[in-house]
N, C-alpha and C. Protein backbone atom coordinates (compact mmCIF):
# COMPACT_ATOMS: atom_id res chain seq x y z
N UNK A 1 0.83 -1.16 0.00
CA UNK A 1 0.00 0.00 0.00
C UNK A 1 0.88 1.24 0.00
N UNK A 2 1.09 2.08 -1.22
CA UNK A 2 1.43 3.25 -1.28
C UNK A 2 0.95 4.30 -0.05
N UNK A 3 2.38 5.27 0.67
CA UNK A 3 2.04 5.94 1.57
C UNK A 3 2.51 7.27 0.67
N UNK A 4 1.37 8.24 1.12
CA UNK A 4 1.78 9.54 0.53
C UNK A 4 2.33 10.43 1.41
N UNK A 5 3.86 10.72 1.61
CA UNK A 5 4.69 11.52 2.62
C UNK A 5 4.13 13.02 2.45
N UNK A 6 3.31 13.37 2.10
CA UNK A 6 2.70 15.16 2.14
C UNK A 6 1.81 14.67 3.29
N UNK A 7 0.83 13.89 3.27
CA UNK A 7 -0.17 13.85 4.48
C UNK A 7 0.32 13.74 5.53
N UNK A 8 1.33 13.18 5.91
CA UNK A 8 1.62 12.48 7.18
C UNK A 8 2.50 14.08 7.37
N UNK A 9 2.48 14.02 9.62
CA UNK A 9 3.17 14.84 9.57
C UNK A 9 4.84 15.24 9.54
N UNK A 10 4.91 16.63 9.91
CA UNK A 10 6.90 16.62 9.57
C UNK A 10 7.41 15.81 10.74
N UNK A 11 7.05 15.21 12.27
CA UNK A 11 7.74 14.52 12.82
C UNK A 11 7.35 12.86 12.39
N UNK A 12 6.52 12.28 11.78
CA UNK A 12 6.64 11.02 11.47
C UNK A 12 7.26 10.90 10.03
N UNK A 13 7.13 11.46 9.22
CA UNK A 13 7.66 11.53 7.57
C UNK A 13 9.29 11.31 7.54
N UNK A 14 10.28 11.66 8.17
CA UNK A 14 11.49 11.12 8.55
C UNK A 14 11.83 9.85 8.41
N UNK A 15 10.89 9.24 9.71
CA UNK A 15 11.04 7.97 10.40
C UNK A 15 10.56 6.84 9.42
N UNK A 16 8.89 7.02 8.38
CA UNK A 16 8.82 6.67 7.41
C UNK A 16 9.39 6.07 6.50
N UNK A 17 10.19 7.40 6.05
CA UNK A 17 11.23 7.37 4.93
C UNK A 17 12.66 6.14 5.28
N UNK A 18 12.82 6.73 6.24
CA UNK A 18 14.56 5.62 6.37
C UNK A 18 13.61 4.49 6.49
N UNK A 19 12.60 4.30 6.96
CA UNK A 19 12.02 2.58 7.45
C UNK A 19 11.73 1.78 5.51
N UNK A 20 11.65 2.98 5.05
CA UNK A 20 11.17 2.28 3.37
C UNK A 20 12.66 1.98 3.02
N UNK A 21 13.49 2.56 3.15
CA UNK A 21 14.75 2.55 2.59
C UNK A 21 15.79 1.55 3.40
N UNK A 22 15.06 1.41 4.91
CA UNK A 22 16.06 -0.02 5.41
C UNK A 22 16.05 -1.51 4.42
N UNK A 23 16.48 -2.26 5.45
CA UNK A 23 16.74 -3.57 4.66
C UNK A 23 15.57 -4.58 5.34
N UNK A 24 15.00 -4.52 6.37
CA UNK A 24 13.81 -5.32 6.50
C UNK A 24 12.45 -4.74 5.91
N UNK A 25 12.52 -3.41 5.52
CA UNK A 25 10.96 -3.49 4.10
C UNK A 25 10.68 -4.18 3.51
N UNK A 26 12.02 -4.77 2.53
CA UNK A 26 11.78 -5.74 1.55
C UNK A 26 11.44 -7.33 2.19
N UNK A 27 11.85 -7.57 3.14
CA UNK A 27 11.19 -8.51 4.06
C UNK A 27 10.08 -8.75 4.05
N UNK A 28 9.38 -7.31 4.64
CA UNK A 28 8.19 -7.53 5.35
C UNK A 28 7.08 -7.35 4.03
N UNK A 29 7.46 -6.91 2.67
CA UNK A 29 6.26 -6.98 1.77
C UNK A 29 6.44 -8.28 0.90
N UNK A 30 7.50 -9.52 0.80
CA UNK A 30 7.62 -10.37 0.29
C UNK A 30 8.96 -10.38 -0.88
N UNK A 31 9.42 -9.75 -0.62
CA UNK A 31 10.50 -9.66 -1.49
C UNK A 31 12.10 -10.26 -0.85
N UNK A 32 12.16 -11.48 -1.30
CA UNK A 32 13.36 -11.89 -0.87
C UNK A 32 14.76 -11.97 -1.55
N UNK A 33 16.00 -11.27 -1.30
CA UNK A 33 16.53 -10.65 -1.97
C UNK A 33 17.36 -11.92 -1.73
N UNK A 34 17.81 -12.44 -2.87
CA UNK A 34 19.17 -14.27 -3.53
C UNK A 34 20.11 -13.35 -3.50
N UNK A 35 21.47 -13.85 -2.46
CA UNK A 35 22.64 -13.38 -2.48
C UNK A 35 23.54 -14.10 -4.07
N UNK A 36 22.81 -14.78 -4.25
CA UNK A 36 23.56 -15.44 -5.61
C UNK A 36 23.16 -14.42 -6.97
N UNK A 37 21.90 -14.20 -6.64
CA UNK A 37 21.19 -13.41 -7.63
C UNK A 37 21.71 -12.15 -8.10
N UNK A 38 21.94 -11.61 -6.95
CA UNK A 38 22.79 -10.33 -6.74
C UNK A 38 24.08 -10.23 -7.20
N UNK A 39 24.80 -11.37 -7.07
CA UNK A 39 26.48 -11.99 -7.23
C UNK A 39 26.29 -12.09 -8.86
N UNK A 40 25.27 -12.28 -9.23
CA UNK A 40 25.27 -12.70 -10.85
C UNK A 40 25.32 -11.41 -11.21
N UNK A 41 24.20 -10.51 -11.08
CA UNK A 41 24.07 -9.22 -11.48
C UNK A 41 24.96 -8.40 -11.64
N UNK A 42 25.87 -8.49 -10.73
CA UNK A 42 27.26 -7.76 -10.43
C UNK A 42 27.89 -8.04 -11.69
N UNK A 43 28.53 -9.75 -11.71
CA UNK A 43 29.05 -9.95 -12.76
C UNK A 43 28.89 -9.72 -14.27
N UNK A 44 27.35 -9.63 -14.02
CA UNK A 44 27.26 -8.90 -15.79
C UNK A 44 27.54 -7.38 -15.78
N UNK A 45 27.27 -6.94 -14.79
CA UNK A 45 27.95 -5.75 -14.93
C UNK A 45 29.17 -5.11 -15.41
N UNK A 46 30.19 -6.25 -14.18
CA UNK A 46 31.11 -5.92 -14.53
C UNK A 46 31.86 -6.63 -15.98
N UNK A 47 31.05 -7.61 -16.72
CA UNK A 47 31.10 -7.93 -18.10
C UNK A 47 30.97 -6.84 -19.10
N UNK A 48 29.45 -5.53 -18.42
CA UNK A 48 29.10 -5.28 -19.61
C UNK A 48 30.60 -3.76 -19.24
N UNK A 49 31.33 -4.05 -18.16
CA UNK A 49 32.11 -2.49 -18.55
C UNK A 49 33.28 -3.10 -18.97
N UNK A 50 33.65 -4.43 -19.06
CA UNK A 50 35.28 -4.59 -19.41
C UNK A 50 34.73 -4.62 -21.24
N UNK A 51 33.40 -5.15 -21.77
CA UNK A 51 33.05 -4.56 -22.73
C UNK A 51 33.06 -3.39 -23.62
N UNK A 52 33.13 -2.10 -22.57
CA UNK A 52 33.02 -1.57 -22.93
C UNK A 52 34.22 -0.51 -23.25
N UNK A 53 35.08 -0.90 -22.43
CA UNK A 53 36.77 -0.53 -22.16
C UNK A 53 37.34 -1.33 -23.27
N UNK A 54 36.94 -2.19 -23.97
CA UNK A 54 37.73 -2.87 -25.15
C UNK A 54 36.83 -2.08 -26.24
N UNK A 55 35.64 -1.91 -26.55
CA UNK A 55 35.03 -1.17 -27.49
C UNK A 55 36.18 0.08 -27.66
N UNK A 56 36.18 1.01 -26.42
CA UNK A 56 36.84 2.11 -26.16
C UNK A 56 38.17 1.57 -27.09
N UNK A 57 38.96 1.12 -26.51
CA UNK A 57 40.13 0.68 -26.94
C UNK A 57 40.00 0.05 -28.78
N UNK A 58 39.32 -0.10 -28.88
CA UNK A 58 38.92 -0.94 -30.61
C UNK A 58 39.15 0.52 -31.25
N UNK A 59 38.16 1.55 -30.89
CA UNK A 59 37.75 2.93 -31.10
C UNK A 59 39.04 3.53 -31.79
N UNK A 60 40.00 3.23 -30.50
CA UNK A 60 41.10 4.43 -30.42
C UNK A 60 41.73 3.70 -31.61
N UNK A 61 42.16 2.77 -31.20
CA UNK A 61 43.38 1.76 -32.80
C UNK A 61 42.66 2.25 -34.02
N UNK A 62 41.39 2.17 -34.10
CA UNK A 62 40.92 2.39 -35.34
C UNK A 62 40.96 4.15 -35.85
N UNK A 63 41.07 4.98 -35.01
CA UNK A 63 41.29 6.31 -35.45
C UNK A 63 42.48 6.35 -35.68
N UNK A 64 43.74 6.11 -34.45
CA UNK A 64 44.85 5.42 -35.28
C UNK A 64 45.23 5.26 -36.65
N UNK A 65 44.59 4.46 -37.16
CA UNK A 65 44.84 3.71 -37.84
C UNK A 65 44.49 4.54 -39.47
N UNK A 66 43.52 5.31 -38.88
CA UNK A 66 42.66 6.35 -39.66
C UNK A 66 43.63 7.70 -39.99
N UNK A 67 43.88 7.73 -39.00
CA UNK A 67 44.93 9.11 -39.30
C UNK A 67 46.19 8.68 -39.44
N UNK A 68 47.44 7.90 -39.37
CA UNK A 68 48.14 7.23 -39.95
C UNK A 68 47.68 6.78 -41.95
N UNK A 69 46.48 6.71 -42.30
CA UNK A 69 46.09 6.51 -43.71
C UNK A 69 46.25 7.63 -43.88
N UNK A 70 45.60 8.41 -43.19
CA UNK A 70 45.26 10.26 -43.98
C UNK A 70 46.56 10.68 -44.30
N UNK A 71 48.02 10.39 -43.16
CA UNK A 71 48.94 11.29 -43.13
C UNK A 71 49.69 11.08 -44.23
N UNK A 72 49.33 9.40 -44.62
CA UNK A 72 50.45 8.60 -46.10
C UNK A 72 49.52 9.28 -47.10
N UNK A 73 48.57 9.32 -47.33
CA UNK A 73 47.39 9.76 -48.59
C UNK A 73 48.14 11.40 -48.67
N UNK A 74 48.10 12.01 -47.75
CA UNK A 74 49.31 13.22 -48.27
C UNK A 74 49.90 13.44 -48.34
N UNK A 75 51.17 12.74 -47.78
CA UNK A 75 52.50 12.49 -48.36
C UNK A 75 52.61 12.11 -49.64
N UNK A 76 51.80 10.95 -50.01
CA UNK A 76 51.42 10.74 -51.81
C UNK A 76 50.80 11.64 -52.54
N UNK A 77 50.31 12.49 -51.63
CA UNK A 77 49.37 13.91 -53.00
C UNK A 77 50.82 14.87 -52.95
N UNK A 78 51.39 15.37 -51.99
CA UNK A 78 52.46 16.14 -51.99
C UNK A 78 53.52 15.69 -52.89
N UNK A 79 53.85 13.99 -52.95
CA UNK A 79 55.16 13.94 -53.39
C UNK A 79 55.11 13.75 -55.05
N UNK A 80 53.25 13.66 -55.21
CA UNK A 80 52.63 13.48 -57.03
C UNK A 80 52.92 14.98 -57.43
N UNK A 81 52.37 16.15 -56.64
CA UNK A 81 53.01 17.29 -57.11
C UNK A 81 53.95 18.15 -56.65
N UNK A 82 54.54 17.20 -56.35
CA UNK A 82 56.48 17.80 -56.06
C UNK A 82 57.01 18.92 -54.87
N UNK A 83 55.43 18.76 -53.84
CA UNK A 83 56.15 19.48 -52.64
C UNK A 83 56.97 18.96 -51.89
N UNK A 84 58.07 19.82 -51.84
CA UNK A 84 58.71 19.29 -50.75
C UNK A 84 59.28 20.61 -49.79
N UNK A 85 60.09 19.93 -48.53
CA UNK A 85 60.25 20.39 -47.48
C UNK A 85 61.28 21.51 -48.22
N UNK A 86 61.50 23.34 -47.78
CA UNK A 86 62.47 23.58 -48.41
C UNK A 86 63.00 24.78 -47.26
N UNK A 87 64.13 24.95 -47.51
CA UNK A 87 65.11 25.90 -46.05
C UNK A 87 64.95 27.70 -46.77
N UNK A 88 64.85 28.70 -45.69
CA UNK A 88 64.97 29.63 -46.21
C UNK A 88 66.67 29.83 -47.06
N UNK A 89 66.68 31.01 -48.09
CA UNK A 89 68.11 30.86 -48.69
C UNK A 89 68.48 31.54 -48.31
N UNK A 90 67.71 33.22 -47.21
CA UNK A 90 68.74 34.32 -46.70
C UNK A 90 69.99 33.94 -45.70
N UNK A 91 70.42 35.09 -45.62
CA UNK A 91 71.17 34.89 -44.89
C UNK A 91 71.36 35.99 -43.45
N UNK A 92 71.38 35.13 -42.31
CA UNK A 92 71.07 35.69 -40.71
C UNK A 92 71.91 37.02 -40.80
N UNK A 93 72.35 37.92 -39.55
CA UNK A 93 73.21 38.91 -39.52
C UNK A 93 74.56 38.31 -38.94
N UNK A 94 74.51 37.46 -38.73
CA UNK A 94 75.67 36.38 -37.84
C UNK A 94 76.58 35.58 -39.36
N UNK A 95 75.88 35.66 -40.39
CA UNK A 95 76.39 35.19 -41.58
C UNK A 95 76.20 33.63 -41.89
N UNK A 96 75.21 33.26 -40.59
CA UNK A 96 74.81 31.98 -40.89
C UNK A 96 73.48 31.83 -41.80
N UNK A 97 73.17 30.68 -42.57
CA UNK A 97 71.82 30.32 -43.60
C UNK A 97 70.64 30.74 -42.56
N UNK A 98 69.84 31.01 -43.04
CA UNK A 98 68.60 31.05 -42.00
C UNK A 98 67.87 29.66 -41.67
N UNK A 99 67.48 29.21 -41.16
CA UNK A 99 66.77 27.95 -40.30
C UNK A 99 65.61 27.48 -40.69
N UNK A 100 64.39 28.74 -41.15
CA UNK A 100 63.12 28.56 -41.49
C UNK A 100 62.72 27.76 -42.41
N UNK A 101 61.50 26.74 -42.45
CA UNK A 101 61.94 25.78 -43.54
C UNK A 101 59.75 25.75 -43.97
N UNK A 102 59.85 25.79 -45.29
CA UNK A 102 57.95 25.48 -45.52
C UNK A 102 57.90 24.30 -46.61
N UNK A 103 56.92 24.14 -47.15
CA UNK A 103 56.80 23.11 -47.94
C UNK A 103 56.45 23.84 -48.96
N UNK A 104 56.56 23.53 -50.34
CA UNK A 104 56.89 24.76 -51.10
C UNK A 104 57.25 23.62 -52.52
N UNK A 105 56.79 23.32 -54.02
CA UNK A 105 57.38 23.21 -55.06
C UNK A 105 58.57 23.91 -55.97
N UNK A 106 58.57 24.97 -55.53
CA UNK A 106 59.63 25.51 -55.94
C UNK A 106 60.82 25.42 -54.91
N UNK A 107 61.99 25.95 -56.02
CA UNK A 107 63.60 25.09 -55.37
C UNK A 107 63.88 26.34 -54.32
N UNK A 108 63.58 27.94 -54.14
CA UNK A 108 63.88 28.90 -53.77
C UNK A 108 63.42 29.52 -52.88
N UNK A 109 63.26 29.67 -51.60
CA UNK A 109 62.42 30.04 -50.91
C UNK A 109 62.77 30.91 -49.66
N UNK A 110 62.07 32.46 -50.00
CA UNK A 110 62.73 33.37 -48.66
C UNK A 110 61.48 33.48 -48.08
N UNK A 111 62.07 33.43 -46.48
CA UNK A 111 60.64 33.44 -45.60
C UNK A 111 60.76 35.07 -45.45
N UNK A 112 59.47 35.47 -44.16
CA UNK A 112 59.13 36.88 -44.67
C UNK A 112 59.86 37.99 -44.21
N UNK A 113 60.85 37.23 -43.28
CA UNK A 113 61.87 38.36 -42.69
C UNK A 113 63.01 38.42 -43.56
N UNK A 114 63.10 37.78 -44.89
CA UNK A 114 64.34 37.74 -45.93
C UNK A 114 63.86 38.12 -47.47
N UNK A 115 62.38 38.08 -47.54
CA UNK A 115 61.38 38.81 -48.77
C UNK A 115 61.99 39.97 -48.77
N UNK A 116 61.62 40.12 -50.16
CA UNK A 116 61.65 41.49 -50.55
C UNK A 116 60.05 42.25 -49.93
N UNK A 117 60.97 43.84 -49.81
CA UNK A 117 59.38 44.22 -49.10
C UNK A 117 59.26 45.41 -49.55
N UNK A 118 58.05 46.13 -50.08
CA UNK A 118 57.85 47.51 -50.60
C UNK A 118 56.57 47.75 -49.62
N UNK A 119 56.58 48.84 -49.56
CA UNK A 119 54.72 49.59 -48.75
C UNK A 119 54.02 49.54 -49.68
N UNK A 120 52.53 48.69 -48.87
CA UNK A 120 51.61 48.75 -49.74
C UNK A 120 51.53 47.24 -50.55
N UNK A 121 52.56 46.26 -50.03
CA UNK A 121 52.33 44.69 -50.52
C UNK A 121 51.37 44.13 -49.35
N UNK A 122 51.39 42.69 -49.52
CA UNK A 122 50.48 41.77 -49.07
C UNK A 122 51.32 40.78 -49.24
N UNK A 123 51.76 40.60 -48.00
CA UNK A 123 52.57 39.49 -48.01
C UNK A 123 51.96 38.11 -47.98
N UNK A 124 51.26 38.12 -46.36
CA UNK A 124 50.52 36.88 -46.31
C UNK A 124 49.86 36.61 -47.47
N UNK A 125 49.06 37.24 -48.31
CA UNK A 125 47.86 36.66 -49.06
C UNK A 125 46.59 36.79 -48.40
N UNK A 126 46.58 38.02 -47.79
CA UNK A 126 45.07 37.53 -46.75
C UNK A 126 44.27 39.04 -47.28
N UNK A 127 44.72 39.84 -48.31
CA UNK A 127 44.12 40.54 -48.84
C UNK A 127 44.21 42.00 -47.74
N UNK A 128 44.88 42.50 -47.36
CA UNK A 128 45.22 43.55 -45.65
C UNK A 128 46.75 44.06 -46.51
N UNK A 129 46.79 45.11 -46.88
CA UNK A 129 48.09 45.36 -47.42
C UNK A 129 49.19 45.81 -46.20
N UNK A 130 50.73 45.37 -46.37
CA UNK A 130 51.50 45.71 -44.97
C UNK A 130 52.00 46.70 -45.30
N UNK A 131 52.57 47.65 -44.35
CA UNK A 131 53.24 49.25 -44.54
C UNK A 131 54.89 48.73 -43.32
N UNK A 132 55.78 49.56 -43.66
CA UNK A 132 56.76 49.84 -42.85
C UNK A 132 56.17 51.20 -41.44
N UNK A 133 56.45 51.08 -40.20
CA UNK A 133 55.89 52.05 -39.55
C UNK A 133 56.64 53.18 -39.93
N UNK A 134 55.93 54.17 -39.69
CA UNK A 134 56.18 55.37 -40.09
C UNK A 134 56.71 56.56 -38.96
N UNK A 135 56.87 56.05 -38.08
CA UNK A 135 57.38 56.73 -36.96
C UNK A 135 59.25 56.87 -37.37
N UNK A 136 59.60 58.32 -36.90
CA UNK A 136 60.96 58.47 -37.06
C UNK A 136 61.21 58.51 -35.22
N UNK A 137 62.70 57.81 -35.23
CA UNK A 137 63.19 57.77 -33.94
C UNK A 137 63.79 58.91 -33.36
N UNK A 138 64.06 59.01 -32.56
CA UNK A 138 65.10 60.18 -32.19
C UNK A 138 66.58 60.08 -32.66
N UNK A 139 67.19 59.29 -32.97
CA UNK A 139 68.36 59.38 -34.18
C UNK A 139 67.92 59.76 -35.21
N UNK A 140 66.31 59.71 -35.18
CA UNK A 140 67.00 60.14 -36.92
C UNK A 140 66.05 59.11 -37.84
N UNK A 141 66.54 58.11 -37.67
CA UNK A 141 65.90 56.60 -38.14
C UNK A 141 64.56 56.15 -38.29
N UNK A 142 64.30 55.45 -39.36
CA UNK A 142 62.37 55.01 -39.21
C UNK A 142 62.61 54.08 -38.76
N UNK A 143 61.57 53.74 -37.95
CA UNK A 143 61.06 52.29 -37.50
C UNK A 143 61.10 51.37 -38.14
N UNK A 144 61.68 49.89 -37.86
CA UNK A 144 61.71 49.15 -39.25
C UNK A 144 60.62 47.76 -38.79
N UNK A 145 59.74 48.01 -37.76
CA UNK A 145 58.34 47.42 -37.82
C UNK A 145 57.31 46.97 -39.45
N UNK A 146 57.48 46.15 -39.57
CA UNK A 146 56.73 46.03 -40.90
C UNK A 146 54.89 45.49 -40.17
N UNK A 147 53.99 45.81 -40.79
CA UNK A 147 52.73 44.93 -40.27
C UNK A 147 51.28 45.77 -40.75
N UNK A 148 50.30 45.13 -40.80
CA UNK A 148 49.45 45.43 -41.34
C UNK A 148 48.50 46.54 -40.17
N UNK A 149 49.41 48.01 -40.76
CA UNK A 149 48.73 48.93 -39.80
C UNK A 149 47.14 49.71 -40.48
N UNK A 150 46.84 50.59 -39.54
CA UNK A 150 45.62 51.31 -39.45
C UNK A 150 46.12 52.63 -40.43
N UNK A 151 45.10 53.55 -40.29
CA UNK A 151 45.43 54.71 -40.96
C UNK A 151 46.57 55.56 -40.51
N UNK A 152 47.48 55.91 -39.73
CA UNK A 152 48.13 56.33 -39.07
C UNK A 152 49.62 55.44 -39.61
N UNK A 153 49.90 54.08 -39.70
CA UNK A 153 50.55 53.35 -40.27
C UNK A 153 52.08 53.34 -39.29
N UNK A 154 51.15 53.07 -37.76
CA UNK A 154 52.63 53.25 -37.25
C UNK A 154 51.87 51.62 -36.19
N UNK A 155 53.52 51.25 -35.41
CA UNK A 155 53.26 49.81 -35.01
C UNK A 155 52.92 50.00 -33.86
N UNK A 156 52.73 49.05 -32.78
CA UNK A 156 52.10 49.02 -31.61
C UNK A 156 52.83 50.00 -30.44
N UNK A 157 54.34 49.88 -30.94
CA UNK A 157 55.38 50.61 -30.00
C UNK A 157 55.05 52.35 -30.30
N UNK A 158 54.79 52.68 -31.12
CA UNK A 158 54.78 54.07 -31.31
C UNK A 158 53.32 54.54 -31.71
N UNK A 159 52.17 53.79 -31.73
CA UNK A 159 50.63 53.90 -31.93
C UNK A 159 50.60 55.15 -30.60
């Protein structure tokens, strides 16, 4: 017989409650709880999670396995049209080669601190034309900040 805990009052509704939730309730309405029954239950349980920790694990090998394909599938599109890895050709102020290296079909390649540079190019390609800042120093000297400034056309140091 369903008890409805709103009717009853706030000092019996407590006592109620833990008595539904002990372990002789199920006793006293006919419910006899198989310690074997229970022991089984467990075990599929813990069947259905070592299940599920190898699914997991199947998962991962197979993305693996997935991105290892992708990375050879472009190494074969790159090496069908002749990119390859290539070193900048300037040269540092120390008189050593420069270090910087892109992937690139052509044999020649200056990165952007060894480009040629005029005001008013676009280096990146992102359509934002770059300026040299336009600030003169107190020697004398312009700023040799290159970057894609505002109307004013000076860099963050002298904005």
């Amino acid at each position: 017989m369903p008890v409805k805990l709103e009717l009853l009052d706030s000092d019996t509704a407590p006592i109620l409650t833990s008595f539904l939730y002990s372990a002789e309730y199920p006793l006293l309405i006919g419910i006899v709880v198989d310690e074997e029954v229970v022991a089984a239950e467990e075990r599929i349980e813990e069947k259905k999670e070592i299940e599920k920790e190898k699914e997991k694990e199947e998962k991962k090998i197979q993305k693996e396995k997935e991105k290892i394909e992708k990375e050879k599938a472009e190494e074969e599109e790159k090496k069908r049209k002749g990119i390859k890895t290539v070193r900048c050709s300037g040269v540092r102020s120390n008189g050593e080669r420069c270090k910087l290296t892109t992937e690139t079909a052509e044999k020649k390649y200056l990165c952007p601190h060894h480009m040629a540079f005029t005001d008013g190019m676009d280096r990146d390609g992102d359509g934002v034309k770059e300026y040299r800042c336009t600030f003169i120093k107190k020697n004398g000297e312009q700023c040799k900040m290159k970057g894609e400034y505002g109307k004013k056309k000076r860099c963050y140091h002298h904005d």
